[in-house]
N, C-alpha and C. Protein backbone atom coordinates (compact mmCIF):
# COMPACT_ATOMS: atom_id res chain seq x y z
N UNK A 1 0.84 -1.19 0.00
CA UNK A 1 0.00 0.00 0.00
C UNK A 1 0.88 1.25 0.00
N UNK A 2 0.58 2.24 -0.81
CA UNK A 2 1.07 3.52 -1.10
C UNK A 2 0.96 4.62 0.17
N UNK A 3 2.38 4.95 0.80
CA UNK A 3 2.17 5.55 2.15
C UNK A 3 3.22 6.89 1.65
N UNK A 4 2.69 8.18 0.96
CA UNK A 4 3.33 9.29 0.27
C UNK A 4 4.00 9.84 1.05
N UNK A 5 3.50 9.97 3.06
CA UNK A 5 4.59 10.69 3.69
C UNK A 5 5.98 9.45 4.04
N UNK A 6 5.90 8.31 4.17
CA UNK A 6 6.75 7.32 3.82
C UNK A 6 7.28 7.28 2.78
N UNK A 7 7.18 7.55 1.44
CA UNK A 7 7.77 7.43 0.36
C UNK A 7 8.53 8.78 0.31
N UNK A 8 8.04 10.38 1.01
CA UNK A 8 8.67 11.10 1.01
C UNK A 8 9.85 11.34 1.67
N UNK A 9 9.84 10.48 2.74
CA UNK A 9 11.18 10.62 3.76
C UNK A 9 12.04 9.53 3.23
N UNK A 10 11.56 8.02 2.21
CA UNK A 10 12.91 7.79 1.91
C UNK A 10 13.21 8.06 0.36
N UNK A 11 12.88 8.77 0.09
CA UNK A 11 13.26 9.69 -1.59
C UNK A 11 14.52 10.91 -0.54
N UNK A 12 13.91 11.73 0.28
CA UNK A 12 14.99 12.20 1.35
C UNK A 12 16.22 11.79 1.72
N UNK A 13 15.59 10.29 2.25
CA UNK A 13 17.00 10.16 2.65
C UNK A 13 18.47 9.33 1.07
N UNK A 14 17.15 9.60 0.39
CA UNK A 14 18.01 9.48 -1.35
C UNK A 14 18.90 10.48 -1.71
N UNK A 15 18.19 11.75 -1.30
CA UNK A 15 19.05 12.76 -1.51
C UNK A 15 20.26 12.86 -1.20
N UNK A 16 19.70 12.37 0.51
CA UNK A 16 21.09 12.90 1.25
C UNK A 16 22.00 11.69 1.30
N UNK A 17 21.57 10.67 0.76
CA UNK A 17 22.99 9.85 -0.06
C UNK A 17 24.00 10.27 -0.87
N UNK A 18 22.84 10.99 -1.33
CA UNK A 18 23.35 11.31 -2.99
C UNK A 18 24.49 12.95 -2.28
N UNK A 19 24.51 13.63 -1.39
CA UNK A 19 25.11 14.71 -0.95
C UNK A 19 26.06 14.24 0.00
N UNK A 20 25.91 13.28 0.39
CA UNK A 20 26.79 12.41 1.55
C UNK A 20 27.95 11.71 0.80
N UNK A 21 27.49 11.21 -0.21
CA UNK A 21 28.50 10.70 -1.27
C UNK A 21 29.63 11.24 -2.14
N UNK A 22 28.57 12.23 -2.59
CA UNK A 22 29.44 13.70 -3.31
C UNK A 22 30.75 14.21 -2.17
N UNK A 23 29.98 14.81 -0.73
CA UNK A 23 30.81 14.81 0.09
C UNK A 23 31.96 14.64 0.55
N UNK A 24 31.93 12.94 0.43
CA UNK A 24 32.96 11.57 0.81
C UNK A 24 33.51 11.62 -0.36
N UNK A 25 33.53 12.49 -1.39
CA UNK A 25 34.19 12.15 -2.74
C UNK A 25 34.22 10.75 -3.64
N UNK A 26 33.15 10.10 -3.26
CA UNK A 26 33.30 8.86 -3.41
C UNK A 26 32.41 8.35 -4.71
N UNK A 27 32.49 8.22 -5.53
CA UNK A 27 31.94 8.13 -6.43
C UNK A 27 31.34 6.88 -7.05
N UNK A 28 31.96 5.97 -6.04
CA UNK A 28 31.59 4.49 -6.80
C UNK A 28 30.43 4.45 -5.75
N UNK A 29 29.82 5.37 -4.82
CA UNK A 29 29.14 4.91 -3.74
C UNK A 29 27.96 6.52 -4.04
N UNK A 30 28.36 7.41 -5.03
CA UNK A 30 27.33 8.08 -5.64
C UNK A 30 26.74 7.38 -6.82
N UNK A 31 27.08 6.72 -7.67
CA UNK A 31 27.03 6.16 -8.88
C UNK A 31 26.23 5.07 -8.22
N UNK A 32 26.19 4.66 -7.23
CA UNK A 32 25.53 3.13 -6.88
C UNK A 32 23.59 3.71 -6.68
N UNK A 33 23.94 4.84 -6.77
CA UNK A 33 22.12 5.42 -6.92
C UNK A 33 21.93 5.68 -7.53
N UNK A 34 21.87 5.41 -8.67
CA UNK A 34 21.69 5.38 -9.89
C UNK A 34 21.06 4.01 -10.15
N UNK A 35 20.21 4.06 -11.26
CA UNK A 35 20.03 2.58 -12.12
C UNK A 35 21.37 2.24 -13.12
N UNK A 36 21.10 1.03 -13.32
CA UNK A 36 21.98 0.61 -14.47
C UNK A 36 21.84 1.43 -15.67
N UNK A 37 20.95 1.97 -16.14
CA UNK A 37 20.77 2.64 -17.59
C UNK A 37 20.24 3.95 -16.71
N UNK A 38 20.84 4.61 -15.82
CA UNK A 38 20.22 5.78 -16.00
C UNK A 38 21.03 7.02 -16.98
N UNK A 39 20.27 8.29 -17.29
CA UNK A 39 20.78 8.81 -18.19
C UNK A 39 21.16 10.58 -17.04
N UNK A 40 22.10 10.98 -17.30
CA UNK A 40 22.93 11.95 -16.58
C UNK A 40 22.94 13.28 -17.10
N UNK A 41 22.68 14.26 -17.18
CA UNK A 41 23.24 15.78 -18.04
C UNK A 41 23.77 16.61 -16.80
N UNK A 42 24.67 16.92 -17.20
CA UNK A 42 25.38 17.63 -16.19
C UNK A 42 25.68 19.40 -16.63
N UNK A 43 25.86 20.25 -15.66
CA UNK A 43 25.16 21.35 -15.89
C UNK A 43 25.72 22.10 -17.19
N UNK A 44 26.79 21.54 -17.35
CA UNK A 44 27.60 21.72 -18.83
C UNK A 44 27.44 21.23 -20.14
N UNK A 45 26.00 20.65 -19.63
CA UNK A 45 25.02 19.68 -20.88
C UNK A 45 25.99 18.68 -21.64
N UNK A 46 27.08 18.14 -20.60
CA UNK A 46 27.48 16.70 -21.18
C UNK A 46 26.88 15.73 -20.44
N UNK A 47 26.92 14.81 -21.29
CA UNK A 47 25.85 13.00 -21.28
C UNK A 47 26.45 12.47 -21.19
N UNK A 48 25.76 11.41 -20.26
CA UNK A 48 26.93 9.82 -19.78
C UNK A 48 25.20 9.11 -19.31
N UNK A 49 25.41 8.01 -19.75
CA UNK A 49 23.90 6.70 -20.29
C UNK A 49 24.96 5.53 -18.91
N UNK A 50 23.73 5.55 -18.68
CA UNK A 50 24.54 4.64 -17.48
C UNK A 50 25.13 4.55 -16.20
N UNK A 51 25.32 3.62 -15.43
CA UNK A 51 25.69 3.61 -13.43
C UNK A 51 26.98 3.89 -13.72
N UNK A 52 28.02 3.04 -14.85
CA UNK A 52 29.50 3.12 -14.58
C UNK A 52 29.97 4.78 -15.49
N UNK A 53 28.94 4.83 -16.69
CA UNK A 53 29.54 6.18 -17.09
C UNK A 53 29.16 7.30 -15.70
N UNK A 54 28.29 7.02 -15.11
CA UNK A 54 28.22 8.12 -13.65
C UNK A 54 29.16 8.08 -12.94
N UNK A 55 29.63 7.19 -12.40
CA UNK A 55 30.62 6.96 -11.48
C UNK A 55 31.82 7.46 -12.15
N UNK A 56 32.46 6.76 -13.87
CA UNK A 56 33.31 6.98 -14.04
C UNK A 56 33.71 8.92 -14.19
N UNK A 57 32.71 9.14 -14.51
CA UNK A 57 32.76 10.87 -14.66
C UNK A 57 33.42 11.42 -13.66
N UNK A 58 32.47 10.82 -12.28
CA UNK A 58 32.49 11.50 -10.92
C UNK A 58 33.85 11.43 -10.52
N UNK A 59 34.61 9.90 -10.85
CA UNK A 59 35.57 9.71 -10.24
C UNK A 59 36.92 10.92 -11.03
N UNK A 60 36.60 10.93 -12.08
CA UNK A 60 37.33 12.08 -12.97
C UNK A 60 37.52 13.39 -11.96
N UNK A 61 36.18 13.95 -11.48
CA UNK A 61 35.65 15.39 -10.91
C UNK A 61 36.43 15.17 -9.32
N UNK A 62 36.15 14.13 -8.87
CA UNK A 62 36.33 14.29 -7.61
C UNK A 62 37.82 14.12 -7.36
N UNK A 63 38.64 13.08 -8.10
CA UNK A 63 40.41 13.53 -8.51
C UNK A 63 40.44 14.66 -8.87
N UNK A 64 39.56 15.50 -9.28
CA UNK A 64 40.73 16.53 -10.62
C UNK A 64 39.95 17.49 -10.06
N UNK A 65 39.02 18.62 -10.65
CA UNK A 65 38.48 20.12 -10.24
C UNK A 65 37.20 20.19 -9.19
N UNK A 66 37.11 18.97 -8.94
CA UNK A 66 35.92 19.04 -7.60
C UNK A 66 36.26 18.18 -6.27
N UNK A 67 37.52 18.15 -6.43
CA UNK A 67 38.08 17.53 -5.26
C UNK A 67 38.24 18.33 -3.92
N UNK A 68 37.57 17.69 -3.00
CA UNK A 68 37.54 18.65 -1.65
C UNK A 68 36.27 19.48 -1.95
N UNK A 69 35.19 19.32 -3.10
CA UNK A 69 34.01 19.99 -3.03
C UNK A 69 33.24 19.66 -1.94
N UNK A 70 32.08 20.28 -1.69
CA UNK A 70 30.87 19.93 -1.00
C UNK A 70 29.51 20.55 -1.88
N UNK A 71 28.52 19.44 -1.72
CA UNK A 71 27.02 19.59 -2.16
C UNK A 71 26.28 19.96 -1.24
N UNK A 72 25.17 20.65 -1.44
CA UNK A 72 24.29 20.68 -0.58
C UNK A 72 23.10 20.57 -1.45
N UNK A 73 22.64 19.55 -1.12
CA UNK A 73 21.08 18.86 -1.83
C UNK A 73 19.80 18.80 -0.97
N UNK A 74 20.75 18.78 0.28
CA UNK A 74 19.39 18.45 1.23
C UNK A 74 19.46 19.24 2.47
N UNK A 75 18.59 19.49 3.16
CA UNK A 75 19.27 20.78 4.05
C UNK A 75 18.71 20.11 5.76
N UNK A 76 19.77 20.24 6.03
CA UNK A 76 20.05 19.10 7.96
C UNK A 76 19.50 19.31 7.99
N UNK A 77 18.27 20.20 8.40
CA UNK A 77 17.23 20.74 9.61
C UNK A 77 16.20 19.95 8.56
N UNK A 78 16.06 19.50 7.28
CA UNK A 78 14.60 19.46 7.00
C UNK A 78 13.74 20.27 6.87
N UNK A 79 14.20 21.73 6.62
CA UNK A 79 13.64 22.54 6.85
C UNK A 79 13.17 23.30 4.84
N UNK A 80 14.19 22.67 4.59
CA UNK A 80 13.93 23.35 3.31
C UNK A 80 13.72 22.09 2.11
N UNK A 81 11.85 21.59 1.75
CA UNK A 81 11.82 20.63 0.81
C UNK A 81 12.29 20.70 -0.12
N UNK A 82 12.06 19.76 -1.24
CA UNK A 82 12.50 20.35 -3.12
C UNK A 82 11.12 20.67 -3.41
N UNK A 83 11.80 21.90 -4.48
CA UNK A 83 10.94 22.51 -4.63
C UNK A 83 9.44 22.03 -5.03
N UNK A 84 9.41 20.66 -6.01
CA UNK A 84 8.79 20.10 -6.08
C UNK A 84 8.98 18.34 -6.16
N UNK A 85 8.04 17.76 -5.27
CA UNK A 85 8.05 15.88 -5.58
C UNK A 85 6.81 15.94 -5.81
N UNK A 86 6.84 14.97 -7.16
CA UNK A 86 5.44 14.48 -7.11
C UNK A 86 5.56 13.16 -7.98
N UNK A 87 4.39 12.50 -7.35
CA UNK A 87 4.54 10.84 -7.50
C UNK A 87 3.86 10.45 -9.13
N UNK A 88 4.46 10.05 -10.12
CA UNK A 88 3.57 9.62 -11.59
C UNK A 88 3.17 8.89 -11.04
N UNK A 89 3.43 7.64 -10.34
CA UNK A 89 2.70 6.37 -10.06
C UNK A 89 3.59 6.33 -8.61
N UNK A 90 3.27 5.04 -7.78
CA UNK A 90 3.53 4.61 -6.32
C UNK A 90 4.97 4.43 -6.60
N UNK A 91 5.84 4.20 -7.53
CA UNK A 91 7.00 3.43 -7.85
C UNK A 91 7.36 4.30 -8.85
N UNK A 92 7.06 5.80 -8.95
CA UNK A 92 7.89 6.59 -10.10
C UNK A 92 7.71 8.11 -9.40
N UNK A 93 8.69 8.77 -9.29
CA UNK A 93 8.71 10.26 -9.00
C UNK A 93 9.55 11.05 -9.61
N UNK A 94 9.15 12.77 -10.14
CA UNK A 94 10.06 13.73 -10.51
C UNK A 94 10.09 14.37 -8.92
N UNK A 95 11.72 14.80 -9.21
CA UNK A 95 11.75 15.88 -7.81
C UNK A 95 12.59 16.61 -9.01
N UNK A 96 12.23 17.84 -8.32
CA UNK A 96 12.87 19.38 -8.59
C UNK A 96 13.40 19.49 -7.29
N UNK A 97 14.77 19.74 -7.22
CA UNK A 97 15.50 20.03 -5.93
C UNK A 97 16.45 21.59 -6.70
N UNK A 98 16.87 22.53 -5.84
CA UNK A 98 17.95 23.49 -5.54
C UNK A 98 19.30 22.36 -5.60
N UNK A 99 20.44 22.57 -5.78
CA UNK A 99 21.66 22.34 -5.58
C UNK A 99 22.46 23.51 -5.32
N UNK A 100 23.56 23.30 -4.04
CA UNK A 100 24.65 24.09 -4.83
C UNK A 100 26.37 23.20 -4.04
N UNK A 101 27.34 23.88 -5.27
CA UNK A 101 28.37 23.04 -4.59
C UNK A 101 29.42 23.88 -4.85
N UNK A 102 30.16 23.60 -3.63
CA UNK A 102 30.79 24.77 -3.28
C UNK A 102 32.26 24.30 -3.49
N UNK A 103 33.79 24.78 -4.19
CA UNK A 103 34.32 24.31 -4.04
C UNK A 103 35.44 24.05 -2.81
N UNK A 104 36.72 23.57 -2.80
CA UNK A 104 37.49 23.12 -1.72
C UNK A 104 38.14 24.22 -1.32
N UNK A 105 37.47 25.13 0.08
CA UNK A 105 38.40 26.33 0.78
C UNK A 105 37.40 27.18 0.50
N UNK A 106 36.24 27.47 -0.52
CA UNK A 106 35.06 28.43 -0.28
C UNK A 106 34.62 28.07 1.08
N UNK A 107 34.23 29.44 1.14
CA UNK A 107 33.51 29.41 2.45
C UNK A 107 31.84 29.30 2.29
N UNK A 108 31.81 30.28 1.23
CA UNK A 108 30.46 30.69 0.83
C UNK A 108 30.17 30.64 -0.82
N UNK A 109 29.05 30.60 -1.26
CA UNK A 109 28.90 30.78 -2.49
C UNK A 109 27.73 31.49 -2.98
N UNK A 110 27.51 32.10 -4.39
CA UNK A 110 26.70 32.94 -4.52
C UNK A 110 25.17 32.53 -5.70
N UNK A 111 24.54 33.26 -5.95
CA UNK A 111 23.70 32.77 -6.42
C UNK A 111 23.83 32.05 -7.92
N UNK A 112 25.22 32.33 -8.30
CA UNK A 112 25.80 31.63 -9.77
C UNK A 112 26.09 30.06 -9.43
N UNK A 113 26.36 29.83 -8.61
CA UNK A 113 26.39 28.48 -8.50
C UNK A 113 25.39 28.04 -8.20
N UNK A 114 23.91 28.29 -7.73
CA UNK A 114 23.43 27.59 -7.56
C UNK A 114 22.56 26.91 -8.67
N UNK A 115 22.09 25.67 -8.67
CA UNK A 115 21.46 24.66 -10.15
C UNK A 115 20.31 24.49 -9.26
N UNK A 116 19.46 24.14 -10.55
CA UNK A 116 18.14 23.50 -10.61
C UNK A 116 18.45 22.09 -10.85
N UNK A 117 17.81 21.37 -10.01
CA UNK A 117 18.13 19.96 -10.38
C UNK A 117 16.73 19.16 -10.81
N UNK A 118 16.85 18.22 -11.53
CA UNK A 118 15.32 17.62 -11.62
C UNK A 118 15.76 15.88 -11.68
N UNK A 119 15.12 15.30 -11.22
CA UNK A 119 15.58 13.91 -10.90
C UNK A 119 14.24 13.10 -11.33
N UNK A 120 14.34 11.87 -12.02
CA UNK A 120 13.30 11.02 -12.53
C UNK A 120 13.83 9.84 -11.48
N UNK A 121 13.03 9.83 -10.65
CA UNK A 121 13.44 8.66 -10.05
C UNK A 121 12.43 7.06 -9.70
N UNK A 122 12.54 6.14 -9.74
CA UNK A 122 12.22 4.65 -9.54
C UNK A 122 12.50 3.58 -8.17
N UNK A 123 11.28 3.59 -8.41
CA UNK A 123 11.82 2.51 -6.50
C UNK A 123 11.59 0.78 -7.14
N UNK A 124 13.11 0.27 -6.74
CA UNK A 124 13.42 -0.83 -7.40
C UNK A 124 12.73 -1.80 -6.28
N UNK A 125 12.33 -2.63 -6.07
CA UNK A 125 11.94 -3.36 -4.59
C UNK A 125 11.50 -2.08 -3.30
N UNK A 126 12.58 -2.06 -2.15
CA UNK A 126 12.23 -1.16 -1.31
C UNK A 126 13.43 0.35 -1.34
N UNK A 127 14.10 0.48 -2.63
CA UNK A 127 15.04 1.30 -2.63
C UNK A 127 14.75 2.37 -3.95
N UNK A 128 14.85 3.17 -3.25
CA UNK A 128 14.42 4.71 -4.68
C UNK A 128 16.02 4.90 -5.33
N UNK A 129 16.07 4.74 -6.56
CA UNK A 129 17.39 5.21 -7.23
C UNK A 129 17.06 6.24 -8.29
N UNK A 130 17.76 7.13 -8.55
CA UNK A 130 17.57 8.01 -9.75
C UNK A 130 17.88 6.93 -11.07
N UNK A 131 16.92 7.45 -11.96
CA UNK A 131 17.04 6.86 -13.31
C UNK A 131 17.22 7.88 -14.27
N UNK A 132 17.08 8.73 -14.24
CA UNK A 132 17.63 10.20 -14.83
C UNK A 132 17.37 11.73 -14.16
N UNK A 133 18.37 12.17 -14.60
CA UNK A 133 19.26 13.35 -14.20
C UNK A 133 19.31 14.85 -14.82
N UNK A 134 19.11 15.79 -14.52
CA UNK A 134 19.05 16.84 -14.94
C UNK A 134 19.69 18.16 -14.66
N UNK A 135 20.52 19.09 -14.86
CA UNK A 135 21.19 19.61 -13.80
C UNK A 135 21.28 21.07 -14.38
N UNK A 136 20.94 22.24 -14.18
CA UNK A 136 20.79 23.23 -14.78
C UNK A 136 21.28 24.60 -13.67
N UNK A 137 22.33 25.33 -14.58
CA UNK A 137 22.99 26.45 -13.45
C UNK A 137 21.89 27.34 -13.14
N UNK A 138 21.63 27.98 -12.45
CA UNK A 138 20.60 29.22 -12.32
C UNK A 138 21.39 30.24 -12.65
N UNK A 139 20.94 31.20 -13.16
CA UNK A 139 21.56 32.59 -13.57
C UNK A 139 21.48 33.50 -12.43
N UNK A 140 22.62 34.41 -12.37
CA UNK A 140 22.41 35.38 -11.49
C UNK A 140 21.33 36.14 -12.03
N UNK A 141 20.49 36.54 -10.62
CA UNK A 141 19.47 38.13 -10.90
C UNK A 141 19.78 39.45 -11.87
């Protein structure tokens, strides 16, 4: 049976895998939320089809110009939802989430970094994975 404030807290705690991972720089353990065929655009509108082209990207970013980054996807307090979840069916959701990621030694960042994110996501058995990806910079005001 379909329980939406249950399905909302663990799509949540999807997120904050997915920011916990980024975090940990770890990429074979961001890439693992993903489906096998999911499809990726990254805010530079390059494509990677797939769990290992995700990972392998990440692992690129997190050696080389996003090393020592941090995400923020999900916000501790719970205080701030995405902007939008909503369920196609019991076992399919879009979320619209905020991103922003800050790099290694910022303290702060400004409204140029922050992205629109949109996530197609699928609950395989009892586990929600993204199946595609969307990632869009916001423009400054």
């Amino acid at each position: 049976m379909f329980d939406e404030a249950t399905e909302r807290r663990a799509i949540s705690e999807l997120g904050r895998a997915l920011q916990d991972a980024w975090n940990r720089g770890d990429a074979a353990g961001y890439g693992a939320l993903f489906t096998d065929d999911a499809d990726f655009v990254a805010w530079t509108g390059a494509y990677g089809r797939g769990r290992q082209a995700i990972e392998d990207a990440h692992r690129r970013l997190f050696d080389g110009p996003l090393a020592g980054s941090r995400m923020i996807l999900v916000d501790d307090a719970e205080s701030a939802p995405p902007e939008s979840l909503r369920f196609v069916r019991p076992d399919t959701a879009i979320m619209i989430a905020l991103g922003v990621v800050t790099l290694a030694g910022q303290v702060a960042t400004g409204p140029d970094h922050e992205a629109v994110q949109t996530f197609v996501l699928v609950k395989n058995g009892n586990r929600w994975q993204v199946t595609a990806f969307h990632n869009t910079r916001r423009l400054a005001a």
